[in-house]
N, C-alpha and C. Protein backbone atom coordinates (compact mmCIF):
# COMPACT_ATOMS: atom_id res chain seq x y z
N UNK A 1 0.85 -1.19 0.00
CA UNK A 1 0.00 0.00 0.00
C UNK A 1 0.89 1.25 0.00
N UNK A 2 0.56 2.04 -0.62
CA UNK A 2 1.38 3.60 -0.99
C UNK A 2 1.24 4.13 0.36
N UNK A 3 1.99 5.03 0.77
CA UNK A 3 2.36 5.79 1.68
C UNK A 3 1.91 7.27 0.71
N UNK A 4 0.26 7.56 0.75
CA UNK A 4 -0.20 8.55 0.40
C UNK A 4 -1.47 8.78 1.10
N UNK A 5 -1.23 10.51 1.09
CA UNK A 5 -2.85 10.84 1.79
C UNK A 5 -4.28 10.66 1.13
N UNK A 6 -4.89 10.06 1.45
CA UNK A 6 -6.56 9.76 0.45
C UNK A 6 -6.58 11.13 0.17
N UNK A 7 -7.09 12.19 1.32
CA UNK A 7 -7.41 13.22 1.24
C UNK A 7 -6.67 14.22 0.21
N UNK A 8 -5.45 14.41 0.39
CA UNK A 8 -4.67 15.71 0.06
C UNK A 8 -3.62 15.27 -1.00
N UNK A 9 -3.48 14.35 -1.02
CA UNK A 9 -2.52 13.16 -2.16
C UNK A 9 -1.16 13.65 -1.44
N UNK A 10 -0.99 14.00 -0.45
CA UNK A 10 0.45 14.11 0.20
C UNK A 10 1.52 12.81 -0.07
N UNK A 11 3.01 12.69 -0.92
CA UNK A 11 3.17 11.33 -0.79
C UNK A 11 4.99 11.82 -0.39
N UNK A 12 5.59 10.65 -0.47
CA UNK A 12 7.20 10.63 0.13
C UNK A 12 7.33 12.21 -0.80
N UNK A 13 8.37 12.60 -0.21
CA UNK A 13 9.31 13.76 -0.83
C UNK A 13 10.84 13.00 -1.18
N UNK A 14 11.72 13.39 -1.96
CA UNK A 14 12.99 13.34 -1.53
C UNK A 14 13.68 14.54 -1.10
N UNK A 15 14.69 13.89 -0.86
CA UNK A 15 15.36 15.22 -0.34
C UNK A 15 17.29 14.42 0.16
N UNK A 16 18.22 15.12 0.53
CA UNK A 16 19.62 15.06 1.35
C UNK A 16 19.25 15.22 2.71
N UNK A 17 20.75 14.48 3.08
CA UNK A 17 21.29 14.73 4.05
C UNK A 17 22.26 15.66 3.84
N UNK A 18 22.74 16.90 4.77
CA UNK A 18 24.38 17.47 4.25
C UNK A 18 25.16 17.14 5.45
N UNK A 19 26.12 16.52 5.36
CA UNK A 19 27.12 16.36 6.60
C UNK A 19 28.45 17.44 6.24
N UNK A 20 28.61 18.45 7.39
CA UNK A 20 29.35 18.76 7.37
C UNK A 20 30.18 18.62 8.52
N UNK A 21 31.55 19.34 8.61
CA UNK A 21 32.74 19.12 9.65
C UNK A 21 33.06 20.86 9.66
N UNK A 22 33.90 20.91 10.74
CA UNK A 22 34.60 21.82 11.00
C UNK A 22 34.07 22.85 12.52
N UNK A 23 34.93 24.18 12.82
CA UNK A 23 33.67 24.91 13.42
C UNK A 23 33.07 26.55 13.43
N UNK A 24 32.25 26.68 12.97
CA UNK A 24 31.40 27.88 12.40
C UNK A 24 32.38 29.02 12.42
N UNK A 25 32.49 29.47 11.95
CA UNK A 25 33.11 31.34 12.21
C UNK A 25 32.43 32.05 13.11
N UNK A 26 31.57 31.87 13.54
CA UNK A 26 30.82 32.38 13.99
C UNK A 26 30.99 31.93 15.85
N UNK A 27 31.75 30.78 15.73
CA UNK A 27 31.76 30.02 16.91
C UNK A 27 33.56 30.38 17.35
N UNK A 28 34.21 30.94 16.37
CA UNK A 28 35.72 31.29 16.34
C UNK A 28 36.47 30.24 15.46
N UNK A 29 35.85 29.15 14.93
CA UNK A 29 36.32 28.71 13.90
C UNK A 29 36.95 29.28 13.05
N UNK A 30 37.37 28.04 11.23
CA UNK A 30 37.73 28.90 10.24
C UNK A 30 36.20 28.56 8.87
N UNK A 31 34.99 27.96 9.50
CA UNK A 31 34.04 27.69 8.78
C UNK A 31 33.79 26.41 8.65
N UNK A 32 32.61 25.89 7.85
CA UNK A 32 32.08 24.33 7.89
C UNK A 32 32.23 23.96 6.84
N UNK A 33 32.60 22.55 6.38
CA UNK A 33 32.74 22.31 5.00
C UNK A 33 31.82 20.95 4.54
N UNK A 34 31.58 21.04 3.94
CA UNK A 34 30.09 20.03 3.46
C UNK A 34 31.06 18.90 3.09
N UNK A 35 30.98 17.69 3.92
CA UNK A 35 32.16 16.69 3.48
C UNK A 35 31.25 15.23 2.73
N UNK A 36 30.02 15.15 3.41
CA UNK A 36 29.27 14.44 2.50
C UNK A 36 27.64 14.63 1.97
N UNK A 37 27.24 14.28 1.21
CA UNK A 37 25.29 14.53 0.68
C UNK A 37 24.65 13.47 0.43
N UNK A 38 24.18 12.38 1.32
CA UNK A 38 23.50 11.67 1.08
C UNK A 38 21.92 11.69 1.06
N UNK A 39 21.26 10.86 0.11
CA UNK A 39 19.89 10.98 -0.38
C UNK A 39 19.19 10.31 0.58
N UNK A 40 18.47 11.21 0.60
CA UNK A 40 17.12 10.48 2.42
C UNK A 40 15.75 10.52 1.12
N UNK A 41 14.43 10.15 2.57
CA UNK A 41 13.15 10.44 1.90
C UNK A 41 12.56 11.26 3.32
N UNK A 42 11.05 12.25 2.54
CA UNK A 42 10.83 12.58 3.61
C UNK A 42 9.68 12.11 3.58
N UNK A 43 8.84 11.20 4.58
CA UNK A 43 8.10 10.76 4.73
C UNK A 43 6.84 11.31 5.12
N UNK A 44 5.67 11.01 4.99
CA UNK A 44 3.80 11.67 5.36
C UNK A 44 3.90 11.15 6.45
N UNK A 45 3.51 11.59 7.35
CA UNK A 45 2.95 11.07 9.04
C UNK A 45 1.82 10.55 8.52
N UNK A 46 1.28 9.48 8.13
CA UNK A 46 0.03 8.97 8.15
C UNK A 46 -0.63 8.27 9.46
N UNK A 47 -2.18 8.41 9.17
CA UNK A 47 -2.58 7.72 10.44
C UNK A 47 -3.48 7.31 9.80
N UNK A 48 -4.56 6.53 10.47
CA UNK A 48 -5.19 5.39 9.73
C UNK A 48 -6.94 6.17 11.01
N UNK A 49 -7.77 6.38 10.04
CA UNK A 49 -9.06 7.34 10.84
C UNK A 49 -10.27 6.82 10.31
N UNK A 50 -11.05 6.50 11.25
CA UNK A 50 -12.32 6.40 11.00
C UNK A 50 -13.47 7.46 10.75
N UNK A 51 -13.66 7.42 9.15
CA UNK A 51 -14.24 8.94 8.69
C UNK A 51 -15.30 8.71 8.48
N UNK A 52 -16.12 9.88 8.30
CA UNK A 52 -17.40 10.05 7.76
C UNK A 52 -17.17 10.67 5.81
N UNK A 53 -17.48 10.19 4.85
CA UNK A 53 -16.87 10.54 3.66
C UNK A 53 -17.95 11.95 3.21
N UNK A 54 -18.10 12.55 2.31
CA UNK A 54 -19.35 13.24 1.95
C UNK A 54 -20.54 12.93 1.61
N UNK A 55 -20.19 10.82 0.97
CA UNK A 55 -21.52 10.37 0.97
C UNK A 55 -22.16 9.84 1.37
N UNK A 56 -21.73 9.78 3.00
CA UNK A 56 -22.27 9.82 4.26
C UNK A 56 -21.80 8.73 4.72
N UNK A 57 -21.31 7.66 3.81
CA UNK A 57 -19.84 6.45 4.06
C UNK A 57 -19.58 6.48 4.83
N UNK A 58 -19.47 5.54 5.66
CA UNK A 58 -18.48 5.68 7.23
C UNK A 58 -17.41 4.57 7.02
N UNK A 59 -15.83 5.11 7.23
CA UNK A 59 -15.27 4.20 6.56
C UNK A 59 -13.63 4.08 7.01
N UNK A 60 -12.92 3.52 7.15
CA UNK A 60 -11.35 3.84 7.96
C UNK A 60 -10.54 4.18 6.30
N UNK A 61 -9.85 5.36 6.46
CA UNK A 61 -8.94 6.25 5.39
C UNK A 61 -7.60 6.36 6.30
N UNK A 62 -6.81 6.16 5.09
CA UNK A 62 -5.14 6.74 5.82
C UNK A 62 -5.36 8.44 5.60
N UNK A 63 -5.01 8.88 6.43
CA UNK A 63 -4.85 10.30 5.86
C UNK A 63 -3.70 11.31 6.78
N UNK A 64 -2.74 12.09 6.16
CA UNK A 64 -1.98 12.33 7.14
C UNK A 64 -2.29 13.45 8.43
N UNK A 65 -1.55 13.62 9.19
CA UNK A 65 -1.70 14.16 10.82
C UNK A 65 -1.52 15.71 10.52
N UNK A 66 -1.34 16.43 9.56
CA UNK A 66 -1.70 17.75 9.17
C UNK A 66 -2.90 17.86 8.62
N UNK A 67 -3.42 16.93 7.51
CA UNK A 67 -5.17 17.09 7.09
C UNK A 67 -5.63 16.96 8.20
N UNK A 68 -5.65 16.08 9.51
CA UNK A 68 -6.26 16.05 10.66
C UNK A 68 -6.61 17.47 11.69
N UNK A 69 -4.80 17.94 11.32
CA UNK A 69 -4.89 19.65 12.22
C UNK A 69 -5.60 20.16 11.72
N UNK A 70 -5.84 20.74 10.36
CA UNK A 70 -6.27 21.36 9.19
C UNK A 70 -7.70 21.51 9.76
N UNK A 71 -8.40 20.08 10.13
CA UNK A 71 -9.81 19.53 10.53
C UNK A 71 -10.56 19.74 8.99
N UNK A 72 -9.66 18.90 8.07
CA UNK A 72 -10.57 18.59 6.85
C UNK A 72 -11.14 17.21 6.87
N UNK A 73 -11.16 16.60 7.89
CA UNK A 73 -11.80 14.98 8.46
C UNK A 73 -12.75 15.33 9.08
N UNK A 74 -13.81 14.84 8.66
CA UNK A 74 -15.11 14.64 9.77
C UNK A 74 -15.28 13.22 10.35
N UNK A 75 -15.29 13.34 11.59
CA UNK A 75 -14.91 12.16 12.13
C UNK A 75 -15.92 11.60 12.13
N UNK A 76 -16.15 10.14 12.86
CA UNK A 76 -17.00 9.09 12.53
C UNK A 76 -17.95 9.41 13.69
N UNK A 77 -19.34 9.05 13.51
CA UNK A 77 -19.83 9.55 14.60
C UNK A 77 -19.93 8.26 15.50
N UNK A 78 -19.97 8.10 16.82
CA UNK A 78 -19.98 6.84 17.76
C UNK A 78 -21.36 5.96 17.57
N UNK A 79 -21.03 4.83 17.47
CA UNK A 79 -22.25 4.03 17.25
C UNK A 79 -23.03 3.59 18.36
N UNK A 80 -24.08 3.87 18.81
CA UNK A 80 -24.77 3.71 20.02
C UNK A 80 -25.81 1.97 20.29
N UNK A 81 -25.66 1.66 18.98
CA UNK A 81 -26.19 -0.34 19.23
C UNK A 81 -24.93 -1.11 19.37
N UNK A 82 -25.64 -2.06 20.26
CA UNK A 82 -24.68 -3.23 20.23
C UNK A 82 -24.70 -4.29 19.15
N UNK A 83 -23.70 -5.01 19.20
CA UNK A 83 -23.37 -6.07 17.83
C UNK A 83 -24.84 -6.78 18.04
N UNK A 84 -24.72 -7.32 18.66
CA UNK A 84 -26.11 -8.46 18.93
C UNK A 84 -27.75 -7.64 18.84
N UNK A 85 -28.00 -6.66 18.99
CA UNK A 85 -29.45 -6.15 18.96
C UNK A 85 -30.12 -6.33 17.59
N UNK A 86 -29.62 -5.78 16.41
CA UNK A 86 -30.38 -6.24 15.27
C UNK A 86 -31.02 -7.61 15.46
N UNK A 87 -29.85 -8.65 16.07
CA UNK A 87 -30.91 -10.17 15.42
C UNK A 87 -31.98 -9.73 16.23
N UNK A 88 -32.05 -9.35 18.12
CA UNK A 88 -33.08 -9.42 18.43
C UNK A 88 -34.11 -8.77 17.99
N UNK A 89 -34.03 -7.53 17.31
CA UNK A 89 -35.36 -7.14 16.52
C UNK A 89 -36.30 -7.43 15.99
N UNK A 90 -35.31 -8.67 14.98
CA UNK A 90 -36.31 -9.03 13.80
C UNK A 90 -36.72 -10.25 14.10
C-alpha cells in the first residue's frame, strides 16, 4: 500500500542529508565544510481514521496528521447499538 494521503494526495518527498565538519566562524572557527550529501526520503505522518466521507460512508482512510490539524476529516460519529441487537429485533 502507498504511503499517500486519500485526502490531500500528500506522498514521500525526496530530499539530502548534508554532513558537514569543521567549526562555524561564527563560533571562532575557520568555517564548515560540506564533506558528505547523502539521499534520504521525507516521509507523510500517516494515520489510519475512521471517517465520515461526503456520501455519508463511514469508513477507515489513511490520511496524514496535518489534514487532521487542518480539521478537513469529519470524524466518525460513535455508534450507540450493540453487535447483537439487530438479530433481536427481527
Amino acid at each position: 500500500m502507498a504511503r499517500i494521503c486519500e485526502l490531500t494526495g500528500k506522498r514521500p518527498m525526496k530530499g539530502s542529508i548534508i554532513w558537514r565538519s569543521g567549526k562555524s566562524k561564527k563560533s571562532g572557527g575557520i568555517g564548515t565544510h560540506i564533506t558528505a550529501i547523502t539521499k534520504r526520503k521525507f516521509r507523510v505522518n500517516l494515520q489510519r481514521v475512521k471517517a465520515q466521507l461526503p456520501s455519508g460512508e463511514v469508513r477507515y482512510i489513511r490520511v496524514a496528521a496535518s489534514t487532521l490539524k487542518k480539521g478537513l476529516v469529519t470524524k466518525a460519529p460513535r455508534r450507540t447499538w450493540k453487535k447483537g441487537d439487530e438479530a433481536k429485533k427481527a
